[in-house]
PDB file of N, CA and C in Angstrom:
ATOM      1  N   UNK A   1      82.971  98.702  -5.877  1.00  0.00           N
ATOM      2  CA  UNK A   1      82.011  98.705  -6.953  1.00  0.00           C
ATOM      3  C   UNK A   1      81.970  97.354  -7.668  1.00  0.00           C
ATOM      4  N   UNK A   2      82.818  96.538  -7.690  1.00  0.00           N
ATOM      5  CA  UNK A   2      83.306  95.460  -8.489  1.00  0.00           C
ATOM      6  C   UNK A   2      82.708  94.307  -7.882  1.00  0.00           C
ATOM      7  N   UNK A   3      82.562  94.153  -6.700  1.00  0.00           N
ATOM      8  CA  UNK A   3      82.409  93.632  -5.534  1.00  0.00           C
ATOM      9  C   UNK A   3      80.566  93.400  -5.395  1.00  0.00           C
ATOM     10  N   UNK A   4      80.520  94.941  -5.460  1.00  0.00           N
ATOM     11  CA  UNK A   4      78.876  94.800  -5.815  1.00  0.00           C
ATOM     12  C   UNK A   4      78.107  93.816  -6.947  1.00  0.00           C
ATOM     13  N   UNK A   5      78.583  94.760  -8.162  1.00  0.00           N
ATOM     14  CA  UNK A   5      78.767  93.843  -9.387  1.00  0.00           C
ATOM     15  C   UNK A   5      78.504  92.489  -9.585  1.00  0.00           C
ATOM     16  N   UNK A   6      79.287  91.915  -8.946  1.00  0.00           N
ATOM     17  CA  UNK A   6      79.061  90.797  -8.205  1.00  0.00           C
ATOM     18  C   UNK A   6      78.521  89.892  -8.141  1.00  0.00           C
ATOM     19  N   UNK A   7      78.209  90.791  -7.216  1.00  0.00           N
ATOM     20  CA  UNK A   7      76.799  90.217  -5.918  1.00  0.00           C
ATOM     21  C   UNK A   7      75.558  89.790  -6.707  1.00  0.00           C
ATOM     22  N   UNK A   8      75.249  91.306  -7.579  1.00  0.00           N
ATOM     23  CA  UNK A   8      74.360  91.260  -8.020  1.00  0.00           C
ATOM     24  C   UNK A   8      74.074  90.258  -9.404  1.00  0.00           C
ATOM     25  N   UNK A   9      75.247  89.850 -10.327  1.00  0.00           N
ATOM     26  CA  UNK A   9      75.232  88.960 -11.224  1.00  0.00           C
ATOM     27  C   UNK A   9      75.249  87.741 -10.349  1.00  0.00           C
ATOM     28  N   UNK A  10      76.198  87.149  -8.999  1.00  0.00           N
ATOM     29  CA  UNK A  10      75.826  85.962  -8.692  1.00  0.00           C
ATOM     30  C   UNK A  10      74.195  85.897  -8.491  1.00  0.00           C
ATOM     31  N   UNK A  11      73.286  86.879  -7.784  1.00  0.00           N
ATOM     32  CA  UNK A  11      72.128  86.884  -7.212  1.00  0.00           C
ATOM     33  C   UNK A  11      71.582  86.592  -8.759  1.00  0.00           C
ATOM     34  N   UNK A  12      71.179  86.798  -9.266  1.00  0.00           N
ATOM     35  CA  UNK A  12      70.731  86.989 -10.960  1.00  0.00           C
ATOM     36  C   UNK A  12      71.096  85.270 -11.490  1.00  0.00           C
ATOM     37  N   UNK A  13      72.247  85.229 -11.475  1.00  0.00           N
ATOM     38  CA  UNK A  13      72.718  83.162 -11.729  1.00  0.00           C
ATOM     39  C   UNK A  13      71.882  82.563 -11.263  1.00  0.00           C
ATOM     40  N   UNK A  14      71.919  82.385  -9.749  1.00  0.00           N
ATOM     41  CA  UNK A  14      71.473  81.444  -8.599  1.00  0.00           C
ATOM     42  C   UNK A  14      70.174  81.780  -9.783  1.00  0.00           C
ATOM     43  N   UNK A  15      69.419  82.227  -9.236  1.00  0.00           N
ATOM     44  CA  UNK A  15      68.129  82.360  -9.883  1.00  0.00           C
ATOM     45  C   UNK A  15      67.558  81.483 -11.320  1.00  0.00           C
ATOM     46  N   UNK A  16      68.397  81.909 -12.389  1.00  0.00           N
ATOM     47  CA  UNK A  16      68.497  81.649 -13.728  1.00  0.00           C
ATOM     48  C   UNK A  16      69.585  79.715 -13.785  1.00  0.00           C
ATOM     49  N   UNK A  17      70.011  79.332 -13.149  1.00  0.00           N
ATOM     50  CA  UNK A  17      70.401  78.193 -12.723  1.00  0.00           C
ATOM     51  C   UNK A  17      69.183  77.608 -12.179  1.00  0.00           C
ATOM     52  N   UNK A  18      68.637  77.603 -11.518  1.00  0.00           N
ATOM     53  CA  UNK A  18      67.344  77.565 -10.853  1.00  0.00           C
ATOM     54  C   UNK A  18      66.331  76.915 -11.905  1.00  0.00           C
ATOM     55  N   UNK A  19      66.349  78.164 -12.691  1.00  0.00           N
ATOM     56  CA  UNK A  19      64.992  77.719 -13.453  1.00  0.00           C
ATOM     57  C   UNK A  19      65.688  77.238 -14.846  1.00  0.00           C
ATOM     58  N   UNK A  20      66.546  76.429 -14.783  1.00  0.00           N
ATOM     59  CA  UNK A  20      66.938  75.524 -15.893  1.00  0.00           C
ATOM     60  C   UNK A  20      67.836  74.465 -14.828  1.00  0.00           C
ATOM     61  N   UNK A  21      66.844  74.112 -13.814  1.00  0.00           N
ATOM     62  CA  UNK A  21      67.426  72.684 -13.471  1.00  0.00           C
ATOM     63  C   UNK A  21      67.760  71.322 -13.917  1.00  0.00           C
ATOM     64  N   UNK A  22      66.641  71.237 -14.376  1.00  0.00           N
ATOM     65  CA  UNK A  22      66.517  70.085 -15.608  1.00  0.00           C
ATOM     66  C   UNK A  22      67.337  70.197 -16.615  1.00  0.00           C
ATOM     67  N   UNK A  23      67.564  70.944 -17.170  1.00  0.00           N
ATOM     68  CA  UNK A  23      68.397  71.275 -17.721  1.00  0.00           C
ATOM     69  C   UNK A  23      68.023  70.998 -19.276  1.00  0.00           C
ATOM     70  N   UNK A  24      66.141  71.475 -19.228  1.00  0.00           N
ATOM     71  CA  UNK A  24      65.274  70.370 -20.369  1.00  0.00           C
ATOM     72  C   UNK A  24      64.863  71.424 -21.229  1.00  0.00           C
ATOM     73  N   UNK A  25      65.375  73.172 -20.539  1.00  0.00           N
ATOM     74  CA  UNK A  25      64.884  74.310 -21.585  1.00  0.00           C
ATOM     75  C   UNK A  25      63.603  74.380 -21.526  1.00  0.00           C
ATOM     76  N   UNK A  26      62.829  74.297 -20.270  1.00  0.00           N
ATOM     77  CA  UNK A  26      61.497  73.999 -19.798  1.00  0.00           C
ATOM     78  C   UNK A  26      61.109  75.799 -20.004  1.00  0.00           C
ATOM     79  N   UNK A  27      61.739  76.662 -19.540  1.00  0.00           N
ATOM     80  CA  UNK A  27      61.713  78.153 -19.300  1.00  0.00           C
ATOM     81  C   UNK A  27      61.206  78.638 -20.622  1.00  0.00           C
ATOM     82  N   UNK A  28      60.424  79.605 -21.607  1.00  0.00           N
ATOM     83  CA  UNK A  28      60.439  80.302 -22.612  1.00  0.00           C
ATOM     84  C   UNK A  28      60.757  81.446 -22.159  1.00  0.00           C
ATOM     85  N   UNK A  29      60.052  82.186 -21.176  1.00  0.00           N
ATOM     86  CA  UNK A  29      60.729  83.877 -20.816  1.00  0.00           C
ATOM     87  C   UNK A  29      60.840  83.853 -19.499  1.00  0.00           C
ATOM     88  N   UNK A  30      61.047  85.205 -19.147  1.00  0.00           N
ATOM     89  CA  UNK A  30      60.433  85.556 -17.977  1.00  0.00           C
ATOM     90  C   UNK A  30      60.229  86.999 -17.840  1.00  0.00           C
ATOM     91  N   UNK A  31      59.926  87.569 -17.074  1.00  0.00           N
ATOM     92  CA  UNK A  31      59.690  88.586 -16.717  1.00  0.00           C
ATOM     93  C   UNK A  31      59.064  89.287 -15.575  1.00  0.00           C
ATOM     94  N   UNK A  32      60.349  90.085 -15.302  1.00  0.00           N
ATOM     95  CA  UNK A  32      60.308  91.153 -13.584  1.00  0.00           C
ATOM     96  C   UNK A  32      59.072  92.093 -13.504  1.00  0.00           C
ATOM     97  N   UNK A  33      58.133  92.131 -12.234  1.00  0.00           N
ATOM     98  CA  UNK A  33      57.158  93.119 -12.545  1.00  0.00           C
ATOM     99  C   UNK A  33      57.504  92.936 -10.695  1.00  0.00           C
ATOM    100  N   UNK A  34      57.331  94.782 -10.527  1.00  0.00           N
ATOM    101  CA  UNK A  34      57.431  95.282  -9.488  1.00  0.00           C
ATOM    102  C   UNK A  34      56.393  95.756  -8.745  1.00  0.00           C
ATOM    103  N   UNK A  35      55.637  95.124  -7.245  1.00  0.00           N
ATOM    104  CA  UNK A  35      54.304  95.846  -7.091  1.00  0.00           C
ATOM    105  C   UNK A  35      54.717  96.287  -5.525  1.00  0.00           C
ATOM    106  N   UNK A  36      53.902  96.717  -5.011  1.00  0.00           N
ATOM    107  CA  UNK A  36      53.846  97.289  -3.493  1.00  0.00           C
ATOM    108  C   UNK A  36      54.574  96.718  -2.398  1.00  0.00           C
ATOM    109  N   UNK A  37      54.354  95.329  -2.624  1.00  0.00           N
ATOM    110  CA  UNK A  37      54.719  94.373  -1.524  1.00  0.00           C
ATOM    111  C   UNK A  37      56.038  93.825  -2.158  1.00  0.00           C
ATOM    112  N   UNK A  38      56.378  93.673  -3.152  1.00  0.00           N
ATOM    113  CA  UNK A  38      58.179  93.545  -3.688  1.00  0.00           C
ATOM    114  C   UNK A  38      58.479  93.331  -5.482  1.00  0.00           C
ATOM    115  N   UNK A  39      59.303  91.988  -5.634  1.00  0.00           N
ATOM    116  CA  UNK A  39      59.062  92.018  -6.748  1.00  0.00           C
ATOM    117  C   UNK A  39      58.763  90.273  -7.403  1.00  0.00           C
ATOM    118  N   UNK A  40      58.329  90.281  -8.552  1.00  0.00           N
ATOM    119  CA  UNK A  40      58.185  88.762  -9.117  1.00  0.00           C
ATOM    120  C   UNK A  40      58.361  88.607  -9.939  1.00  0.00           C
ATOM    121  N   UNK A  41      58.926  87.280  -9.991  1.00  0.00           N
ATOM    122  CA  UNK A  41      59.739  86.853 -11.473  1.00  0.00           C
ATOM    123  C   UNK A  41      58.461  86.311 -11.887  1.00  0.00           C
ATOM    124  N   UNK A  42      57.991  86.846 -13.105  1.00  0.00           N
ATOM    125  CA  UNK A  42      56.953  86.055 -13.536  1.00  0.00           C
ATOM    126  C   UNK A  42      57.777  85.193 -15.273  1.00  0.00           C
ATOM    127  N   UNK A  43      57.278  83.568 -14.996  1.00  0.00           N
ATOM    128  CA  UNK A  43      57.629  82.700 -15.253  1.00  0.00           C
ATOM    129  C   UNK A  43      56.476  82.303 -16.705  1.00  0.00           C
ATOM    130  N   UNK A  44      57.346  82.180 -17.570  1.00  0.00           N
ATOM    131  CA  UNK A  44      56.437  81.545 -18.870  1.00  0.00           C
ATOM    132  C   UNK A  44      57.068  80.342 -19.093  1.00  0.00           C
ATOM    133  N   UNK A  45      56.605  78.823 -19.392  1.00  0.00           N
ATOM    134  CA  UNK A  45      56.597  77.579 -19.303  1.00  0.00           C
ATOM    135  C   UNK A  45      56.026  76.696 -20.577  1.00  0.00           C
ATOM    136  N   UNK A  46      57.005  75.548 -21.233  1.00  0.00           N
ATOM    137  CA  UNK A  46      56.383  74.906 -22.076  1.00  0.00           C
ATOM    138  C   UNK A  46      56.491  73.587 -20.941  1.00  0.00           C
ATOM    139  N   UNK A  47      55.035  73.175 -20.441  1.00  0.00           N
ATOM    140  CA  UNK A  47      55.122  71.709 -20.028  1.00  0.00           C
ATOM    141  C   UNK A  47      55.329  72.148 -18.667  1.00  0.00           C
ATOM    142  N   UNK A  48      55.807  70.994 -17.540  1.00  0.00           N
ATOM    143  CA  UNK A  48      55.463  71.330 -16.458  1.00  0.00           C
ATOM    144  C   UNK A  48      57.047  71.553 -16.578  1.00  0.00           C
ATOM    145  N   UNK A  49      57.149  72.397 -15.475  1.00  0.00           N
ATOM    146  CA  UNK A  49      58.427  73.294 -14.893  1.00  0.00           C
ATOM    147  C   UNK A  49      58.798  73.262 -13.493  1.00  0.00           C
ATOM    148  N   UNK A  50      57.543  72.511 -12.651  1.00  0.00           N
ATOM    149  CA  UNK A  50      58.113  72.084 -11.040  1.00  0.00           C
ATOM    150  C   UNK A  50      59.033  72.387 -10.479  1.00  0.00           C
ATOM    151  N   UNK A  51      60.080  71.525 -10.813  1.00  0.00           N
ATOM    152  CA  UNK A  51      61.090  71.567 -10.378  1.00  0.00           C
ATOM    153  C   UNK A  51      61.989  72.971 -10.559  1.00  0.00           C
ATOM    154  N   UNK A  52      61.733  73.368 -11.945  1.00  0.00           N
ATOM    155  CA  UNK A  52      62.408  74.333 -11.910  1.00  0.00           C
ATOM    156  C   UNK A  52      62.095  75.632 -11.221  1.00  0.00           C
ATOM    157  N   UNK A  53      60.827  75.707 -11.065  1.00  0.00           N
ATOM    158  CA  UNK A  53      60.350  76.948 -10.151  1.00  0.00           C
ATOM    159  C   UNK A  53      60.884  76.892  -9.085  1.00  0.00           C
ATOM    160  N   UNK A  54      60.714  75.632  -8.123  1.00  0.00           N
ATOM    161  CA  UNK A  54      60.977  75.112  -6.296  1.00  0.00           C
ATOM    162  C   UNK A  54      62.378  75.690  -6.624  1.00  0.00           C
ATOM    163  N   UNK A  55      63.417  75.114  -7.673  1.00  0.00           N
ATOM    164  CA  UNK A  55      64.882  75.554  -7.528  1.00  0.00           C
ATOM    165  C   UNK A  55      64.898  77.159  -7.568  1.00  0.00           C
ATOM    166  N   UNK A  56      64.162  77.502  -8.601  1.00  0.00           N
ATOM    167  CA  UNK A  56      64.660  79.034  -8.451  1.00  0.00           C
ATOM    168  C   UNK A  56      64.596  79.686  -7.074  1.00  0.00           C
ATOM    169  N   UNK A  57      62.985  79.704  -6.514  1.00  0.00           N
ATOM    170  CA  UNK A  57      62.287  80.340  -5.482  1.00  0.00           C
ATOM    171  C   UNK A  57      63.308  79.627  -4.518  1.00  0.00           C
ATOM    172  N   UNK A  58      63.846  78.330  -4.339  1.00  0.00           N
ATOM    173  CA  UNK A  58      64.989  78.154  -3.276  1.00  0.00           C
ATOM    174  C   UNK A  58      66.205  79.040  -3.174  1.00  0.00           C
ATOM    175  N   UNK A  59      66.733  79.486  -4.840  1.00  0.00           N
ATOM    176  CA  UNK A  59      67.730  80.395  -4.634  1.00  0.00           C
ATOM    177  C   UNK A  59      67.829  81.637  -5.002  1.00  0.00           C
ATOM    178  N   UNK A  60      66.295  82.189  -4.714  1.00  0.00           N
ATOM    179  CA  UNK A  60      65.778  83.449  -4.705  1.00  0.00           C
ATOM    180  C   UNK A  60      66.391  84.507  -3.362  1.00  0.00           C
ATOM    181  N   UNK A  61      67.359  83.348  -2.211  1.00  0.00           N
ATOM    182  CA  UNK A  61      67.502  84.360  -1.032  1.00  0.00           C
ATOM    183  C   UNK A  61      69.104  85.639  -1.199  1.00  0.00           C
ATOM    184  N   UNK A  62      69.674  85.324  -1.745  1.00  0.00           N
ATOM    185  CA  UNK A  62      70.636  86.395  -2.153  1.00  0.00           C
ATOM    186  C   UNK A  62      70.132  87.572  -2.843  1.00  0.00           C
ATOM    187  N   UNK A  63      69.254  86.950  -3.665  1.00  0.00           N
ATOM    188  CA  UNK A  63      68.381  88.359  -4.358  1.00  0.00           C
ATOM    189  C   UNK A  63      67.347  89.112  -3.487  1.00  0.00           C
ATOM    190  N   UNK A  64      66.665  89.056  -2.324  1.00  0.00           N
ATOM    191  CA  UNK A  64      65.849  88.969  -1.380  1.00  0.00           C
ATOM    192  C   UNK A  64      67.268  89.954  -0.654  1.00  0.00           C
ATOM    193  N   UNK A  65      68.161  89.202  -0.477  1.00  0.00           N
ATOM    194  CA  UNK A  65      69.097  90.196   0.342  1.00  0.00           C
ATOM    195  C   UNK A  65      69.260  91.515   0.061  1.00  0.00           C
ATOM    196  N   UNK A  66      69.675  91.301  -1.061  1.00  0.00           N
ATOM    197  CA  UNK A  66      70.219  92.615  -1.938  1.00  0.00           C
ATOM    198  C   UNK A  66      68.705  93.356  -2.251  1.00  0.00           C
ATOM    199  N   UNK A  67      67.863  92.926  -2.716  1.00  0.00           N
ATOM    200  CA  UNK A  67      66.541  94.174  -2.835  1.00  0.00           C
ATOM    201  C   UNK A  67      66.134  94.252  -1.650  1.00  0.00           C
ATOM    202  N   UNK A  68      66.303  93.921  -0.475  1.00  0.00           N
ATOM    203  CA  UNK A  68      65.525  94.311   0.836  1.00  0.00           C
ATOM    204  C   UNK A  68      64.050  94.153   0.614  1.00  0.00           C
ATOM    205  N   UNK A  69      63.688  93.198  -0.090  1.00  0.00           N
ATOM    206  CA  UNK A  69      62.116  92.927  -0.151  1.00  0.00           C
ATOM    207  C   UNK A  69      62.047  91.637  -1.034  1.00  0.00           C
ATOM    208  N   UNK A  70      60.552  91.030  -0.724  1.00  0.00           N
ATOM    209  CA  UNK A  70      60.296  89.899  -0.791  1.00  0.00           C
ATOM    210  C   UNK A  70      60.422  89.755  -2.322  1.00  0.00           C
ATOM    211  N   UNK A  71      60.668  88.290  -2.720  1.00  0.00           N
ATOM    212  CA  UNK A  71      61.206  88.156  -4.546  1.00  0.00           C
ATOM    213  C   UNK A  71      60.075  86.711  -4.368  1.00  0.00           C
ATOM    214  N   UNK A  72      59.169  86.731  -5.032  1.00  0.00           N
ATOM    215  CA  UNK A  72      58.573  85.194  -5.661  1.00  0.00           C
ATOM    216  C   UNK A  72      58.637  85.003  -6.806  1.00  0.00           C
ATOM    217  N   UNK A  73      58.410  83.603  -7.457  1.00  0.00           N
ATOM    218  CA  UNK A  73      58.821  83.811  -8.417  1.00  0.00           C
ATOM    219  C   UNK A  73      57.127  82.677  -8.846  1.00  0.00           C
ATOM    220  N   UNK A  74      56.491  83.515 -10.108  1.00  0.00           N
ATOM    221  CA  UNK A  74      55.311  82.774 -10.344  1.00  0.00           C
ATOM    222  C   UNK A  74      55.457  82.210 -11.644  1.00  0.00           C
ATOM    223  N   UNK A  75      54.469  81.412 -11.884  1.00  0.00           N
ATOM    224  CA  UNK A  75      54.548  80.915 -13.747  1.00  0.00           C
ATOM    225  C   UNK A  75      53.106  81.716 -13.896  1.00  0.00           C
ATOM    226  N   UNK A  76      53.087  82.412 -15.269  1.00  0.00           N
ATOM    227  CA  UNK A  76      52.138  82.969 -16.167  1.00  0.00           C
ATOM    228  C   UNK A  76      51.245  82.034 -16.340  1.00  0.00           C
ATOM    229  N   UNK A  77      49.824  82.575 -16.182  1.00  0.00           N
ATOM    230  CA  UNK A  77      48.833  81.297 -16.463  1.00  0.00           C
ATOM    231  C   UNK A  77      48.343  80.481 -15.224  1.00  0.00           C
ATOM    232  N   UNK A  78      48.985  80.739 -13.986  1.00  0.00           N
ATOM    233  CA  UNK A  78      48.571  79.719 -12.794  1.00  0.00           C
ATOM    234  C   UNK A  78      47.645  80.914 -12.416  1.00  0.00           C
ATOM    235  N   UNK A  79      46.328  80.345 -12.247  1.00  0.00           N
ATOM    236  CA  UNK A  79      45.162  81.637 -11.301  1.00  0.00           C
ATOM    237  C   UNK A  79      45.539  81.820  -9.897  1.00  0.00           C
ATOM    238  N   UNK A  80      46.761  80.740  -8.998  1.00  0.00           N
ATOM    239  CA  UNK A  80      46.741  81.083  -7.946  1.00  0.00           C
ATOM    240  C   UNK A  80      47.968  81.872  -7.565  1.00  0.00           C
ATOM    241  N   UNK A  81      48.707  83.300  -9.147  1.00  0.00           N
ATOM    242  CA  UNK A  81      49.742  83.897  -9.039  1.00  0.00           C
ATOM    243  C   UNK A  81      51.182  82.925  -8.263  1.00  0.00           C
ATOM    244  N   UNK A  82      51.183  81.904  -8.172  1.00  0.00           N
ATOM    245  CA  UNK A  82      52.825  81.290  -7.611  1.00  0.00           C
ATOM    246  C   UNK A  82      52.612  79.870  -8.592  1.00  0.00           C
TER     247      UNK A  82
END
């Protein structure tokens, strides 16, 4: 159980490390919304956040493991949802 635990807080880091690459506090929220095809971190942003998105969505694959379905991660406000 502990083990799991884990897993699931490293998967959750990677992620949240990710989107404070910069380390510039670029992030204001975020928020999980779950649809048919998996789930997405949807991303709220002061200023551009580039980098920090590419990092997250790079270490989005442990979390991808563990939910058995696809994880993107978008910023709020882009019309083309990523």
């Amino acid at each position: 159980m502990k083990r799991r635990t884990v897993r699931w807080l490293a998967a959750l880091l990677r992620v949240a490390e990710g989107l404070d690459r910069s380390h510039d506090q670029l992030v204001q929220s975020t928020r999980v919304v779950r649809n048919a095809v998996g789930i997405v971190i949807r991303v709220q942003t002061r200023g551009e956040a580039q980098l920090e998105i590419w990092a997250a969505r790079r270490r989005a694959d442990m979390l991808i493991k563990l939910l058995e379905r696809p994880v993107r991660v978008a910023v709020d406000g882009d019309p083309r949802g990523a």
